[in-house]
N, C-alpha and C. Protein backbone atom coordinates (compact mmCIF):
# COMPACT_ATOMS: atom_id res chain seq x y z
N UNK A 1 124.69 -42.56 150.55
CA UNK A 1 125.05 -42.95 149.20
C UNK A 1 123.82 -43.05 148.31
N UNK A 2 122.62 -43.61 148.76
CA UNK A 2 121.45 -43.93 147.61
C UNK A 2 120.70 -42.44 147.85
N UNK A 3 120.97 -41.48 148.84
CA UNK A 3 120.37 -39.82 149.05
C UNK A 3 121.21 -39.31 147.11
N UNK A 4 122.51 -39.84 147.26
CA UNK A 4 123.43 -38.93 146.37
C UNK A 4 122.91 -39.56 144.97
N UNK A 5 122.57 -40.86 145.31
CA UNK A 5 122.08 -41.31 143.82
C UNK A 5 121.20 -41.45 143.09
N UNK A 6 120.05 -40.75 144.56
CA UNK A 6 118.99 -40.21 143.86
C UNK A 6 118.73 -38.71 143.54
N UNK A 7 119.57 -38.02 143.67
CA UNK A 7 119.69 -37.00 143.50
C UNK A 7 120.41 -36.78 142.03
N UNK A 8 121.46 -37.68 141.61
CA UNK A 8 121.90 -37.30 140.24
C UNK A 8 121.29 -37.97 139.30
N UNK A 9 119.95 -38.79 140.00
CA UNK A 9 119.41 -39.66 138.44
C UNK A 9 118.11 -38.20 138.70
N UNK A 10 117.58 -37.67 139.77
CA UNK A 10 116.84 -36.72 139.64
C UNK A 10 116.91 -35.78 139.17
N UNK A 11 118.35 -35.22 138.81
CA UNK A 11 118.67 -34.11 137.84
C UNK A 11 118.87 -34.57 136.57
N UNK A 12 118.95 -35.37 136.49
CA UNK A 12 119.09 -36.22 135.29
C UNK A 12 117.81 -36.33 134.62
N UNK A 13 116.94 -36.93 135.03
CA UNK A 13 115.51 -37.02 134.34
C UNK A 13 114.64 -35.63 134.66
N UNK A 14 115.21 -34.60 135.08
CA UNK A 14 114.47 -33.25 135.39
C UNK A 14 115.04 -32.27 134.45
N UNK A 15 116.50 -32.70 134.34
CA UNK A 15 116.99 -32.10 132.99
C UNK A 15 116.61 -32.22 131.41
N UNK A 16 116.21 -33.67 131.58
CA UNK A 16 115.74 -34.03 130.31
C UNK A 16 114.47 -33.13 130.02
N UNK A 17 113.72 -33.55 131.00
CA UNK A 17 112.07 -32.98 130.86
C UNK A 17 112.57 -31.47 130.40
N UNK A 18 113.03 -30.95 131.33
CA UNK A 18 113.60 -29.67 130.74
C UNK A 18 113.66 -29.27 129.07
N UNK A 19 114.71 -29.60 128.73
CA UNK A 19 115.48 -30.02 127.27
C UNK A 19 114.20 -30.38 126.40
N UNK A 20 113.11 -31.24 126.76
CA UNK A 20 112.33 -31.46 126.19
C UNK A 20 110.94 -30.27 126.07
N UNK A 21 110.81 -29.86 126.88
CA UNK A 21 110.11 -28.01 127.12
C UNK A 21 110.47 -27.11 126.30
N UNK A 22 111.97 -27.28 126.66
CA UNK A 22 112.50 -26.00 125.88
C UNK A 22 112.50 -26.39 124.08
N UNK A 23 112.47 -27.43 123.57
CA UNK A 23 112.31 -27.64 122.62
C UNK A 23 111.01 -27.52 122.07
N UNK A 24 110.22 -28.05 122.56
CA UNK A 24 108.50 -28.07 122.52
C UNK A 24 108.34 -26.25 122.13
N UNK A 25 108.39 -25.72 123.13
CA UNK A 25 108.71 -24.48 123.56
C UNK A 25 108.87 -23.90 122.07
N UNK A 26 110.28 -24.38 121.01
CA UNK A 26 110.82 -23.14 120.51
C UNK A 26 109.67 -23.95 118.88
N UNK A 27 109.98 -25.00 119.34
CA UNK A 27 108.37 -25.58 117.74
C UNK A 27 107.16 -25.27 118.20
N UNK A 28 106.83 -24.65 119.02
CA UNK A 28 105.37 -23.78 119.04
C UNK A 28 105.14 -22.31 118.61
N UNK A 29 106.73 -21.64 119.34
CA UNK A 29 107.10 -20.52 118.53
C UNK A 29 106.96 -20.54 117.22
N UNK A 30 107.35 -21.41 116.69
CA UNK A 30 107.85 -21.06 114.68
C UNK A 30 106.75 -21.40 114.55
N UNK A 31 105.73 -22.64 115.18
CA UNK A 31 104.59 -22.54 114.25
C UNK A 31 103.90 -21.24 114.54
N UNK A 32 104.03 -20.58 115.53
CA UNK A 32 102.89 -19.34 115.77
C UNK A 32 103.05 -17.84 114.93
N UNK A 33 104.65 -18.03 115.10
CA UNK A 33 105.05 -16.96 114.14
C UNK A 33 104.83 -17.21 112.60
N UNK A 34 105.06 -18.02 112.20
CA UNK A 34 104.81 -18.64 110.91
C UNK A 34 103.54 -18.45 110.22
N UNK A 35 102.27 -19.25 110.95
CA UNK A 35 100.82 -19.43 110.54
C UNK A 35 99.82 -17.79 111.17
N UNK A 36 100.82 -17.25 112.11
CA UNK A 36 99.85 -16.28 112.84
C UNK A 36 100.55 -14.93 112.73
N UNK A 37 102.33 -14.72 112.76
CA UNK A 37 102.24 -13.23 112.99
C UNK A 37 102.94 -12.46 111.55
N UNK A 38 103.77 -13.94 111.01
CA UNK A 38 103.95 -13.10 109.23
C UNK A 38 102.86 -12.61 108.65
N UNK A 39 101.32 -13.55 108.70
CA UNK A 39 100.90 -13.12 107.99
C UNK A 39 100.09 -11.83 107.91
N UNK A 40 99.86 -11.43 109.47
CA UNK A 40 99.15 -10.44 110.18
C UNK A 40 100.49 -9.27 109.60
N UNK A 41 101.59 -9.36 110.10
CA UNK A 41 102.66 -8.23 109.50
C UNK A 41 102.25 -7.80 108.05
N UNK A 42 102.38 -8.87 107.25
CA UNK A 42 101.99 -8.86 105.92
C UNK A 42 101.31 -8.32 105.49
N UNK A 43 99.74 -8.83 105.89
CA UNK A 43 98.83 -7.86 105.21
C UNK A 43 98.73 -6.44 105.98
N UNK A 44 99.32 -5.96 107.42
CA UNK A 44 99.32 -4.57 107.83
C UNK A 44 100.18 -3.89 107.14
N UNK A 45 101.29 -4.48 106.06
CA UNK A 45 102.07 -3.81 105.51
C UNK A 45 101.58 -3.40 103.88
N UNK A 46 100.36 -4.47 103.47
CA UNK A 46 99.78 -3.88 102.41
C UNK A 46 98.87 -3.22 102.49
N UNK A 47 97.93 -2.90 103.82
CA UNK A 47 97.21 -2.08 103.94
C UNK A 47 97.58 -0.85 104.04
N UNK A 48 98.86 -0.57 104.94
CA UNK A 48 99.72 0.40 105.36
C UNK A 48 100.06 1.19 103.73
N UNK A 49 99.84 0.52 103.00
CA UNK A 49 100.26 1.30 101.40
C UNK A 49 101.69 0.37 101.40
N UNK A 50 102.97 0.08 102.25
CA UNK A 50 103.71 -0.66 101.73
C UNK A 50 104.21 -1.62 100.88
N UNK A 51 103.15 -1.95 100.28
CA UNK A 51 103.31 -3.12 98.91
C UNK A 51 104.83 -3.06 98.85
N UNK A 52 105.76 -2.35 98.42
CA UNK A 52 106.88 -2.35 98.04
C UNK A 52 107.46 -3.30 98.95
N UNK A 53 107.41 -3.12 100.04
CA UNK A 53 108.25 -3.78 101.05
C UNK A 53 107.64 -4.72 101.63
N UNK A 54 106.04 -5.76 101.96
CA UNK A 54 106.09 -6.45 101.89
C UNK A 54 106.24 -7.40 100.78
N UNK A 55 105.84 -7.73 99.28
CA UNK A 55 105.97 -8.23 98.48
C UNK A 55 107.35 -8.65 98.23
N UNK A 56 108.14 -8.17 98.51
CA UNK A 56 110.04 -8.63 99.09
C UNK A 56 110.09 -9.42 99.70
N UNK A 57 109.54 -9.12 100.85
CA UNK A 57 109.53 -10.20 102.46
C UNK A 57 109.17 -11.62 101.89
N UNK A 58 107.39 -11.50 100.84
CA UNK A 58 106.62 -12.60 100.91
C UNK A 58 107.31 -13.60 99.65
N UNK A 59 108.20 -13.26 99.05
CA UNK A 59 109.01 -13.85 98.14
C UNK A 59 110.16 -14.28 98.88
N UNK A 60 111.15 -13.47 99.31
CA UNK A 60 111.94 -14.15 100.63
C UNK A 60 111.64 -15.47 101.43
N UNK A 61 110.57 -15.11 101.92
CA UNK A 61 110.31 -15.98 102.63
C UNK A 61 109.94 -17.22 102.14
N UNK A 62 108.98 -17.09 100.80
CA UNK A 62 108.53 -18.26 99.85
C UNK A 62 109.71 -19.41 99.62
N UNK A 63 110.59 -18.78 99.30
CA UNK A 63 111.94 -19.03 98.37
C UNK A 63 112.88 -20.20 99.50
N UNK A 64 113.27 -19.16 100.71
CA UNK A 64 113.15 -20.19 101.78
C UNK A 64 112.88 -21.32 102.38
N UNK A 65 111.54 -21.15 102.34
CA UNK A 65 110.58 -22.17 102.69
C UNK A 65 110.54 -23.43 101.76
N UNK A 66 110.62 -22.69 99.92
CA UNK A 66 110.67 -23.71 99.17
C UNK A 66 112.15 -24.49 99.22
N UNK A 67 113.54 -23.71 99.25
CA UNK A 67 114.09 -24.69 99.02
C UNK A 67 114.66 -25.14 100.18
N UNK A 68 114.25 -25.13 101.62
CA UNK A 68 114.79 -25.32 103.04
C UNK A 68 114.40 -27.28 103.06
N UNK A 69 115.69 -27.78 103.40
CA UNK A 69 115.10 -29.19 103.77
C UNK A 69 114.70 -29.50 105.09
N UNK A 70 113.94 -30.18 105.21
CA UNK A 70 112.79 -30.30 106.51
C UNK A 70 113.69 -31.18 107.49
């Protein structure tokens, strides 16, 4: 009985940790994409001669950002 009940408080607090990773996890993503690979896209797309099509994106995205609540 205390084998079985340590076993479901152990999935229990291993799940959490989990849940808590995977979250960590996806707010390291957005900051990396965010601060590191828009802007690298960005300027390869104005070097690339694309102006047209990033200057879309970088307003998009502005617009977003400005009116998104946190």
């Amino acid at each position: 009985m205390m084998t079985l009940i340590f076993f479901i408080l152990a999935i229990a607090v291993f799940g959490n940790l989990l849940r808590l990773a995977i979250r960590m996890a996806w707010g390291i993503t957005k900051l990396v994409c965010s601060f590191l690979i828009l802007p690298i896209i960005l300027i390869a797309l104005v070097f690339g001669g694309l102006l047209y099509l990033a200057f879309p994106i970088l307003v998009i995205v502005g617009l977003v950002s400005l009116f998104k609540k946190a």
